[in-house]
Protein backbone atom coordinates (compact mmCIF):
# COMPACT_ATOMS: atom_id res chain seq x y z
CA UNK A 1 -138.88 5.14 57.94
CA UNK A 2 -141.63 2.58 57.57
CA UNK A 3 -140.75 -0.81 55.89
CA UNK A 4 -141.34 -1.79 52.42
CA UNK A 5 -144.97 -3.08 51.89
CA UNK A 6 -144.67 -6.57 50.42
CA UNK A 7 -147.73 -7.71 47.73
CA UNK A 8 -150.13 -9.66 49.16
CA UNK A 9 -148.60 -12.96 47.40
CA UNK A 10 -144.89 -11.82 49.01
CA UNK A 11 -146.71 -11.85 52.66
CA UNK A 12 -148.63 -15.25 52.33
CA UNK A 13 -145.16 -16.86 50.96
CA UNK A 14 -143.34 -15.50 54.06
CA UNK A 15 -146.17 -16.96 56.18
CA UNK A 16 -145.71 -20.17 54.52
CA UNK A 17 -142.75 -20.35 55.19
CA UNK A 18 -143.30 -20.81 58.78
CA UNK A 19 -143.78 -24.79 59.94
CA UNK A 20 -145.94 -22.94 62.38
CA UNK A 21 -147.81 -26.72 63.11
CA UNK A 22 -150.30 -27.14 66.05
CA UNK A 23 -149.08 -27.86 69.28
CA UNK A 24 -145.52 -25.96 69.26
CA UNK A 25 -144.11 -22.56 69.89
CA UNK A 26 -145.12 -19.56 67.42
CA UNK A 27 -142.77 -17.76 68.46
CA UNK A 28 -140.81 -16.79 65.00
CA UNK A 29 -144.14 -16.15 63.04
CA UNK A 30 -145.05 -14.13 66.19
CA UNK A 31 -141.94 -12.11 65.90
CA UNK A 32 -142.35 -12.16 62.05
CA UNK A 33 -145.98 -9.82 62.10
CA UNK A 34 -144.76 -8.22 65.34
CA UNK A 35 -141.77 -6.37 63.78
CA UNK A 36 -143.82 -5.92 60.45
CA UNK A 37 -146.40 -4.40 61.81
CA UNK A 38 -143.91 -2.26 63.94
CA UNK A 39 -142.33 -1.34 60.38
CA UNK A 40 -145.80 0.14 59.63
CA UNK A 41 -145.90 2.56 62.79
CA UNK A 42 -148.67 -0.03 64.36
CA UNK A 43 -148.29 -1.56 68.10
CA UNK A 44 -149.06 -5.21 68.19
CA UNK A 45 -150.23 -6.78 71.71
CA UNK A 46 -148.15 -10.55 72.15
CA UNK A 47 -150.40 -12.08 73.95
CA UNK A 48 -148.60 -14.95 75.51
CA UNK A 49 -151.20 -18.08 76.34
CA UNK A 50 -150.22 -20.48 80.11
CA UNK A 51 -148.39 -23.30 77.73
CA UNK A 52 -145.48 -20.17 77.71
CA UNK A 53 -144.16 -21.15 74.56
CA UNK A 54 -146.44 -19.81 71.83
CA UNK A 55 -148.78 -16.56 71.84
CA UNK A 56 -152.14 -14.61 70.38
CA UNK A 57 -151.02 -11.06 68.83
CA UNK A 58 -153.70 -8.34 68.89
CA UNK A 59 -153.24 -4.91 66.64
CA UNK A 60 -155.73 -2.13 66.90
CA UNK A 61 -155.82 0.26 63.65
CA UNK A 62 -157.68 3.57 64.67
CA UNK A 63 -159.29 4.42 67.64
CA UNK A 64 -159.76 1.57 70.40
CA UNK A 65 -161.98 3.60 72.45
CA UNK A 66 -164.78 3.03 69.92
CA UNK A 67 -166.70 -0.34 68.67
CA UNK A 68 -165.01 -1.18 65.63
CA UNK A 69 -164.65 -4.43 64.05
CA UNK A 70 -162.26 -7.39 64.28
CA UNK A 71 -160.84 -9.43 61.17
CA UNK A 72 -159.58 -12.70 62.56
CA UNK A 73 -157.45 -15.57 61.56
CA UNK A 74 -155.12 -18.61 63.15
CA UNK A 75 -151.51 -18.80 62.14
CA UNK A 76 -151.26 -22.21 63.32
CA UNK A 77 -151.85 -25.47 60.23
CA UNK A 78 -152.75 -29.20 60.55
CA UNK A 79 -149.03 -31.47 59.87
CA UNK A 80 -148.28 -31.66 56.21
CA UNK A 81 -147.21 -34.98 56.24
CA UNK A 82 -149.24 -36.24 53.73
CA UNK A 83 -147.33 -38.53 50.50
CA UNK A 84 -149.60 -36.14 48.07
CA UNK A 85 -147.20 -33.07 48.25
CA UNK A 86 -145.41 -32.13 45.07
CA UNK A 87 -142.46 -30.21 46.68
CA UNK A 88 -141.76 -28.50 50.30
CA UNK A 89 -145.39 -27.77 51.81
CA UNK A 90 -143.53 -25.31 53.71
CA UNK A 91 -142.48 -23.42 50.80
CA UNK A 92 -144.98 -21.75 48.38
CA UNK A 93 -145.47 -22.72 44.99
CA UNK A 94 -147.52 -21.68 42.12
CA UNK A 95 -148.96 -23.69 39.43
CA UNK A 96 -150.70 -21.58 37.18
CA UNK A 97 -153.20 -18.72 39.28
CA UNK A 98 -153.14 -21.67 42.38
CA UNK A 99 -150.62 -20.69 45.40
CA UNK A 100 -149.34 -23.66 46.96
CA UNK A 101 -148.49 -24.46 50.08
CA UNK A 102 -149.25 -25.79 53.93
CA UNK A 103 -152.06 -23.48 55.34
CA UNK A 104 -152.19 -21.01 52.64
CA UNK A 105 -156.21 -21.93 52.15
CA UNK A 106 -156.36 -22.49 56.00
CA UNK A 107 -155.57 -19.98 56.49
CA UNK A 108 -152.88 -18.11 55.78
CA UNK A 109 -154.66 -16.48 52.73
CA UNK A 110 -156.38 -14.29 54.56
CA UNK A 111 -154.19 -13.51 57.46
CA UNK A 112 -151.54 -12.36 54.50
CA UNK A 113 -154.45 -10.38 52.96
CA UNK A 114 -155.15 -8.36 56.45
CA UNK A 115 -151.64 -7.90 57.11
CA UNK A 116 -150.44 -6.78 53.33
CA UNK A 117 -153.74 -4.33 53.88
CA UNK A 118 -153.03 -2.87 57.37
CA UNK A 119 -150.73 0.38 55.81
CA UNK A 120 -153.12 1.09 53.61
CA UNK A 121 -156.18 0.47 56.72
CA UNK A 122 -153.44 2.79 59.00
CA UNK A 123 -153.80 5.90 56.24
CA UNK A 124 -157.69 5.87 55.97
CA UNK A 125 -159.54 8.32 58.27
CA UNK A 126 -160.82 5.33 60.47
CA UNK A 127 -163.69 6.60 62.53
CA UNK A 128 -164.11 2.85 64.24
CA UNK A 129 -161.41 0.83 64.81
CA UNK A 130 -160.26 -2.49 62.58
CA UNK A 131 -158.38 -4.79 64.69
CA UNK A 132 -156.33 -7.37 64.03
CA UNK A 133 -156.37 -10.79 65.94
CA UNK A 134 -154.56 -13.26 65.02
CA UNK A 135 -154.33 -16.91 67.49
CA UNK A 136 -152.64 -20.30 67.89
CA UNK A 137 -153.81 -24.00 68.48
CA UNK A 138 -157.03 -23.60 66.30
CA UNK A 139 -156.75 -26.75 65.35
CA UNK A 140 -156.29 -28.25 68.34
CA UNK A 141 -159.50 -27.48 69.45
CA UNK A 142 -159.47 -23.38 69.55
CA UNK A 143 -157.41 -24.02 72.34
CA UNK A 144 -155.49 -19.83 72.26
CA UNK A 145 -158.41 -17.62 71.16
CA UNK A 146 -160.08 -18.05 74.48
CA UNK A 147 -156.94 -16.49 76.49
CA UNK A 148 -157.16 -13.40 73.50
CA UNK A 149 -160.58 -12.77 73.93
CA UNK A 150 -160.15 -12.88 77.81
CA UNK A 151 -157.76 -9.71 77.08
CA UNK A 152 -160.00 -7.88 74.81
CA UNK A 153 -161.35 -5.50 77.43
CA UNK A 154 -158.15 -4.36 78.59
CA UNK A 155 -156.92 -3.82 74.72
CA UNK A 156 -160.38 -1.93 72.84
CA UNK A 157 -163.98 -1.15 73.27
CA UNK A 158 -166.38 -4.09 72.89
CA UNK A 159 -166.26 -4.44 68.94
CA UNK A 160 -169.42 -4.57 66.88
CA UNK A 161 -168.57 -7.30 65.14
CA UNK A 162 -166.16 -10.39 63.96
CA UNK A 163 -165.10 -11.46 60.53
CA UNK A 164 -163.26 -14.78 60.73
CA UNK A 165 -161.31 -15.34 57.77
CA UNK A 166 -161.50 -19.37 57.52
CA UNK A 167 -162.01 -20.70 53.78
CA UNK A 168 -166.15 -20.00 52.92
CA UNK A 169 -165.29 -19.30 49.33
CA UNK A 170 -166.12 -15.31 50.72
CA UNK A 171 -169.40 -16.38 51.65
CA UNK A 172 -170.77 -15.09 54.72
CA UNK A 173 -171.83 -17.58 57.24
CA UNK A 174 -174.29 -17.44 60.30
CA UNK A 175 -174.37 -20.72 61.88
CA UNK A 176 -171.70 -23.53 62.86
CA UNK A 177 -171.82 -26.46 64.57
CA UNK A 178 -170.20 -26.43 68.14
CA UNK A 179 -167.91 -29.57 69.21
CA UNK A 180 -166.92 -31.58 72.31
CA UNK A 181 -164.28 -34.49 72.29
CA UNK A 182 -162.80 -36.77 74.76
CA UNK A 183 -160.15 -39.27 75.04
CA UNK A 184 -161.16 -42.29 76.97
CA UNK A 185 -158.15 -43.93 79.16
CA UNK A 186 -158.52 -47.54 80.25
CA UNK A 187 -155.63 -49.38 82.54
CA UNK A 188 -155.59 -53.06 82.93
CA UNK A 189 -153.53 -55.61 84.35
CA UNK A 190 -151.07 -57.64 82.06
CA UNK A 191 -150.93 -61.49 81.83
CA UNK A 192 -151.07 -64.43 79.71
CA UNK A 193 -154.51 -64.63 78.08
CA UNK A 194 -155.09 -68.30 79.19
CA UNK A 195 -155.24 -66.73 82.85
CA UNK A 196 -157.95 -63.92 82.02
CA UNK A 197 -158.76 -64.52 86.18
CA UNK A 198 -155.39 -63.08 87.01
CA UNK A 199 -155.32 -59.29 84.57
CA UNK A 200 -157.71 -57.06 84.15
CA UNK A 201 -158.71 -56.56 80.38
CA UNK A 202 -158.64 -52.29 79.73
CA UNK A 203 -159.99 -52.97 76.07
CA UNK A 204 -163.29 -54.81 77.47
CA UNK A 205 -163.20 -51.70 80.68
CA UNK A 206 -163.65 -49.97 77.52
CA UNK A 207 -166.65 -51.45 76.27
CA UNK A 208 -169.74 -49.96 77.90
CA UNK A 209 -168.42 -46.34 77.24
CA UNK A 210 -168.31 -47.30 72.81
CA UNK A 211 -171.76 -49.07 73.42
CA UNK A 212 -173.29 -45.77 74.88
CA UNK A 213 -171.11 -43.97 72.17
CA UNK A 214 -172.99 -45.79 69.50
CA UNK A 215 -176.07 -45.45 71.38
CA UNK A 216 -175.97 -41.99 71.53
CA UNK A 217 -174.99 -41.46 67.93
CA UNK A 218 -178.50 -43.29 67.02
CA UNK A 219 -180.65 -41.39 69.31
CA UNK A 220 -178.86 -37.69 68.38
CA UNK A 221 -180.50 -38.89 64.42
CA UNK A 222 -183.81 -38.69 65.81
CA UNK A 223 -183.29 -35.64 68.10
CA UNK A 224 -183.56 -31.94 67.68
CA UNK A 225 -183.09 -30.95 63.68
CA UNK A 226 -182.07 -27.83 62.08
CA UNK A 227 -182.55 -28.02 58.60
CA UNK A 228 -179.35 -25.51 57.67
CA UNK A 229 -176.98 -28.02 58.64
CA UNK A 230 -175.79 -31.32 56.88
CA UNK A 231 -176.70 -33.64 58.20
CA UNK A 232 -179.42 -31.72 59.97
CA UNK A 233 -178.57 -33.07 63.60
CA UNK A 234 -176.32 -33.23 66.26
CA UNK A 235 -173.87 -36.09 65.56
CA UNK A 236 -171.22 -38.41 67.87
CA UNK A 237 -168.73 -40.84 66.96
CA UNK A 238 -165.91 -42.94 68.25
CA UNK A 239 -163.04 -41.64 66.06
CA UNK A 240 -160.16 -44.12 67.02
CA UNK A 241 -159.47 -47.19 69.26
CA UNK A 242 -155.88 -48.28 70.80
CA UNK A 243 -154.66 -50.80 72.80
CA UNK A 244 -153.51 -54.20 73.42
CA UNK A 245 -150.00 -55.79 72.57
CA UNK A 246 -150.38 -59.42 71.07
CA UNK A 247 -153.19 -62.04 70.83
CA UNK A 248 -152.21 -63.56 73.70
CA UNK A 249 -151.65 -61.03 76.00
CA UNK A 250 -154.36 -59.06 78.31
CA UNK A 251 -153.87 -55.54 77.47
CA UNK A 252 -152.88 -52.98 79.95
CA UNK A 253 -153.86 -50.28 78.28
CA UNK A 254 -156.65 -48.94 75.81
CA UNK A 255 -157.87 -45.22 74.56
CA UNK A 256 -160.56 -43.91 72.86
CA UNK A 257 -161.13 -40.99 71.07
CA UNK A 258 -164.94 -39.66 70.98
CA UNK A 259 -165.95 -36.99 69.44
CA UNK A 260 -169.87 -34.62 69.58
CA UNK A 261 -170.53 -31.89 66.84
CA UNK A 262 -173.91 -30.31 68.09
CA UNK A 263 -176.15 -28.00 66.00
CA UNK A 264 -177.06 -24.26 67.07
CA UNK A 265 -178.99 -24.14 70.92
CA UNK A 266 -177.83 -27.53 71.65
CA UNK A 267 -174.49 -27.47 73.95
CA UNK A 268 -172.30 -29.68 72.76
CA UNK A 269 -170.49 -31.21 76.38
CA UNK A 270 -174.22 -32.47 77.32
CA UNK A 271 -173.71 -34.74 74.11
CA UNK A 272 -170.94 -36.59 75.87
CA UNK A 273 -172.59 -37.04 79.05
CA UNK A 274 -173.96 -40.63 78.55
CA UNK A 275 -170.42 -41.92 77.78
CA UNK A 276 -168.98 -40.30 80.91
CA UNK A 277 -171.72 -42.11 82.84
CA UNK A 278 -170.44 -45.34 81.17
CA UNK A 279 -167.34 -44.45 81.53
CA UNK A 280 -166.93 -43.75 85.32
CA UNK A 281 -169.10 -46.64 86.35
CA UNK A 282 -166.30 -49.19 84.56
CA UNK A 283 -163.75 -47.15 85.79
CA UNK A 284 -162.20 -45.29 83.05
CA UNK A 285 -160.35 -41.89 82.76
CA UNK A 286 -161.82 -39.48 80.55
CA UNK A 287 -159.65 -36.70 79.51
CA UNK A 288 -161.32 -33.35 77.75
CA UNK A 289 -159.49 -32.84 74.26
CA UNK A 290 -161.29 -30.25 72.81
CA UNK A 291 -164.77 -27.88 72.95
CA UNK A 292 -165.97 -25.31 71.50
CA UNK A 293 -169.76 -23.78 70.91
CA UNK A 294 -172.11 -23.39 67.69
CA UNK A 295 -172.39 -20.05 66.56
CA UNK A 296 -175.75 -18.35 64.81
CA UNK A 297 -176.15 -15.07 64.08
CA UNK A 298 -179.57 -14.04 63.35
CA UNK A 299 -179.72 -13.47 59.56
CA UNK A 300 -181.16 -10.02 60.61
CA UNK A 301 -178.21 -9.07 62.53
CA UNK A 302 -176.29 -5.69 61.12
CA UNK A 303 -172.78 -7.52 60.79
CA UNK A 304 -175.11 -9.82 58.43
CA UNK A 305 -175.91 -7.23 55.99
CA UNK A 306 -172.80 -5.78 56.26
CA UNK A 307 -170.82 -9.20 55.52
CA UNK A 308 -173.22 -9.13 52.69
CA UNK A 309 -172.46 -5.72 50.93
CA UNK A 310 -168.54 -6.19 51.75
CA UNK A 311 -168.36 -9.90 49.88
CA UNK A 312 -170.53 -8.89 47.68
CA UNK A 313 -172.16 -12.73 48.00
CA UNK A 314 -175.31 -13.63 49.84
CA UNK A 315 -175.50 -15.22 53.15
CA UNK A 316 -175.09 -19.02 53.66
CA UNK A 317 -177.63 -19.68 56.53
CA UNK A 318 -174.65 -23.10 58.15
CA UNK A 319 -171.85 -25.20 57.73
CA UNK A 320 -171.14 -28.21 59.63
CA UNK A 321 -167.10 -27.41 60.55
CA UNK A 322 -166.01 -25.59 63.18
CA UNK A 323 -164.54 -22.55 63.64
CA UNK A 324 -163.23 -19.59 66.39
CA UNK A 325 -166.36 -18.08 65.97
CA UNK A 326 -168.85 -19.57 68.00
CA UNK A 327 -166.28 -18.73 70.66
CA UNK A 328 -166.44 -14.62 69.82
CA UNK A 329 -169.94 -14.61 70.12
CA UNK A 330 -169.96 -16.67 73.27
CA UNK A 331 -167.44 -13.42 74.09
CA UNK A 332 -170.40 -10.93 73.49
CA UNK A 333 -169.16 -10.31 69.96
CA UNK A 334 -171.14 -11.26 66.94
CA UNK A 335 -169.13 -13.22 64.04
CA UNK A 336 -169.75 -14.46 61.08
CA UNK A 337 -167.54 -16.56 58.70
CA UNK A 338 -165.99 -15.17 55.55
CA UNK A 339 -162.63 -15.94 53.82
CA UNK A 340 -161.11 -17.05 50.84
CA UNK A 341 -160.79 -20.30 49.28
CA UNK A 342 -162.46 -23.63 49.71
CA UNK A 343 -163.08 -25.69 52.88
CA UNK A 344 -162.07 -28.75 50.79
CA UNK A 345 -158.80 -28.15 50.08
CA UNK A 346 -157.81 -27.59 53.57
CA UNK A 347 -155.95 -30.33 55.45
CA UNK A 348 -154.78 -32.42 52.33
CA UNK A 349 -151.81 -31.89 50.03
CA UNK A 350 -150.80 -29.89 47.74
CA UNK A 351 -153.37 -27.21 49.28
CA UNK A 352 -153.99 -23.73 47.52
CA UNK A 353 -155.15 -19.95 46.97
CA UNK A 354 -155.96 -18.17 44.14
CA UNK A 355 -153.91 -15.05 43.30
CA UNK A 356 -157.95 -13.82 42.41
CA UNK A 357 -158.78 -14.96 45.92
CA UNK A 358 -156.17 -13.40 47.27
CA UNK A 359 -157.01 -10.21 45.55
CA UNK A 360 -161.04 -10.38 46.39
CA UNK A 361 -160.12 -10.58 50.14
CA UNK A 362 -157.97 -7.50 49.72
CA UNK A 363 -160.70 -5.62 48.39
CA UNK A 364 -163.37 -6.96 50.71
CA UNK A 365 -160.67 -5.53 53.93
CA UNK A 366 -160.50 -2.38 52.00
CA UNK A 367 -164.54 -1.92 51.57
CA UNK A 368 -164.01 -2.67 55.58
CA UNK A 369 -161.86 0.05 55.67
CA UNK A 370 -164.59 2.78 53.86
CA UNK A 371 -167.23 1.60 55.77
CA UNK A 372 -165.34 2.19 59.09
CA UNK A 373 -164.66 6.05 57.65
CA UNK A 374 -168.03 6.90 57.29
C-alpha cells in the first residue's frame, strides 16, 4: 500500500523542517525522501559523498535505459541566523499567499514541488525517463553534485537535459557566471611590536597577495565583456581579512578570503593565478575553498525551447550567481536554470514561496511529464 501523497505545501513544510545547514550530515532529510519515495513504489540511489556523513540521492521515474531529463535541486540552506526572523526559520509559516521559512525559496520550493509530483510522474506512460537528483553542500561551493554526477553512468543513460530548480522567478536561464575562491593563510612570529626585528609580521606576509588582488580586480574591468551579464565582466575581490591580537603585538596569524566570478569561456581558477604568484613568493598558504564553471547554453539548444514552452516565459540570455549547473554541463549534460521564486529573497530572513509559485512549478513538472510521453 503506497503512502498518502502530501500537498505540495505539506512536503515543503516537512522539508523545512529539516536544519539541513551546509557543512553537516543530511542524513534525516536523506532518510526523509528515501522512505517517501519508497512509499510511492520508487527506488532512490543514497549516494554517500568521501566526508561519510551526508549524501546525494538519485531517483529514476521510467525507463533509465533511455535519455530522459533530470529536475535538480540542493536540500542543503545558508545558517538562518539572521535577527530579521519573525518566528522559528526552521518551521514554516504563512503570512497571507507567502510560505515562510529557511530555504523554502532556496530551494526547497521546488525540491517539494518534484517530490509532491513524482506519484503522479510514476503513473504517466513515461517514454523517457524524469529523474530526480537531489545534492548537499551547494552552498559551500557545489561541493556534493560533483560525486552524483560522477555516478550518473552507472545509474541512467546520458540524459538530454537538466532543469535546475534554483529561484529564476520560472525563467529559463542560459548563462551563469563560474566562480573560484581561496583562503589565504599567513603565519608569523609573535613579539612585542617595539621589537618588529625579532617576529615576523603574517598581516604585512599578506600584503603583496591583496595588492595583486586589487590589481587584478582593475584589469578583469577592462578585459573580456559579455554584455548578458551584470556587470558585463569577470570580477575578483578580497571578501574578508583576519588577524592580529592587540596594537602592540606582531601578529602570528592572518587569512584572507578571495574570491573570482568569471563570465562564460573564461575559466574562472586562471582568475586567481596572479594572487597565487604573490602569494607563494611571500610565503603564504593558499587553501582552495570553492570552484565551480560558467554555464551557457546556446539559446538554440532544444532544452532551450523546451524550458521555454514548459515555463511558459521566455529565455533570460544570464545571471551573475552561481549555480550546479555549469557543473552538469561540464558533465556532458545541458542545463538550464528554472525555479520558483526570487533570487532576492534567498539568504536573508524571513525568506518565502508563494502557494501560486508553488503551484506553477507543479504544473511546469507535470507539462515535463507529457512531453516525456510523447
Amino acid at each position: 500500500m503506497k503512502s498518502p501523497i502530501p500537498t505540495t505545501e505539506t512536503m515543503l513544510a516537512r522539508l523545512v523542517g529539516f536544519d539541513s545547514v551546509s557543512g553537516r550530515p543530511n542524513a534525516p532529510i536523506i532518510g526523509f525522501v528515501q522512505d517517501w519515495l519508497a512509499g510511492q513504489g520508487l527506488r532512490a540511489h543514497v549516494l554517500p559523498g568521501p566526508e561519510g556523513d551526508r549524501a546525494n540521492l538519485f531517483v529514476t521515474i521510467g525507463p533509465a535505459d533511455r535519455p530522459g531529463y533530470v529536475l535538480s535541486g540542493h536540500l542543503d540552506v545558508v545558517p538562518a541566523t539572521e535577527p530579521g526572523w519573525q518566528g522559528d526559520p526552521f518551521t514554516l509559516r504563512s503570512d497571507g499567499a507567502r510560505l515562510i521559512g529557511r530555504g523554502a525559496c532556496d530551494m526547497k520550493g521546488f525540491v517539494a514541488a518534484m517530490l509532491a509530483m513524482a506519484p503522479e510522474l510514476a503513473a504517466m506512460d513515461l517514454r523517457a525517463p524524469v529523474h530526480l537528483a537531489l545534492s548537499y553542500d551547494e552552498e559551500l561551493g557545489c561541493r556534493g553534485v560533483r560525486h552524483l554526477l560522477s555516478a550518473l553512468p552507472e545509474l541512467c543513460a546520458p540524459p538530454a537535459g537538466a532543469i535546475i530548480g534554483e529561484p529564476s522567478n520560472l525563467t529559463p536561464v542560459l548563462a551563469h557566471k563560474g566562480k573560484a575562491a581561496v583562503r589565504l593563510v599567513a603565519r608569523g612570529v609573535p613579539g612585542h611590536s617595539s621589537r618588529p626585528d625579532l617576529g615576523a609580521n603574517a598581516i604585512h606576509a599578506l600584503v603583496p597577495a591583496l595588492a595583486a588582488a586589487v590589481a587584478q580586480a582593475r584589469a578583469l574591468e577592462a578585459g573580456p565583456q559579455d554584455d548578458r551579464f551584470a556587470p558585463p565582466f569577470s570580477s575578483l575581490q578580497v571578501g574578508t581579512v583576519a588577524g592580529g591580537q592587540a596594537l602592540n603585538i606582531i601578529p602570528d596569524a592572518a587569512t584572507a578570503e578571495i574570491e573570482a566570478r568569471a563570465i562564460a569561456g573564461v575559466e574562472p581558477l586562471t582568475l586567481l593565478d596572479p594572487v597565487r604568484a604573490a602569494a607563494g613568493s611571500a610565503g603564504v598558504e593558499v587553501q582552495d575553498l570553492a570552484h565551480y564553471p560558467a554555464l551557457a547554453l546556446d539559446p538554440g539548444h532544444p532544452l532551450a525551447a523546451l524550458a521555454r514552452d514548459l515555463s511558459g516565459r521566455a529565455t533570460l540570455g544570464a545571471v551573475s550567481y552561481g549555480t550546479e549547473a555549469g557543473l552538469f554541463q561540464q558533465a556532458g549534460i545541458p542545463a538550464v536554470i528554472c525555479g520558483p521564486g526570487d533570487i532576492d529573497r534567498a539568504h536573508k530572513p524571513e525568506e518565502y514561496l508563494t502557494r501560486d509559485e508553488l503551484a506553477e512549478t507543479c504544473a511546469m513538472i507535470r507539462r515535463l511529464g507529457e512531453h516525456a510521453c510523447a
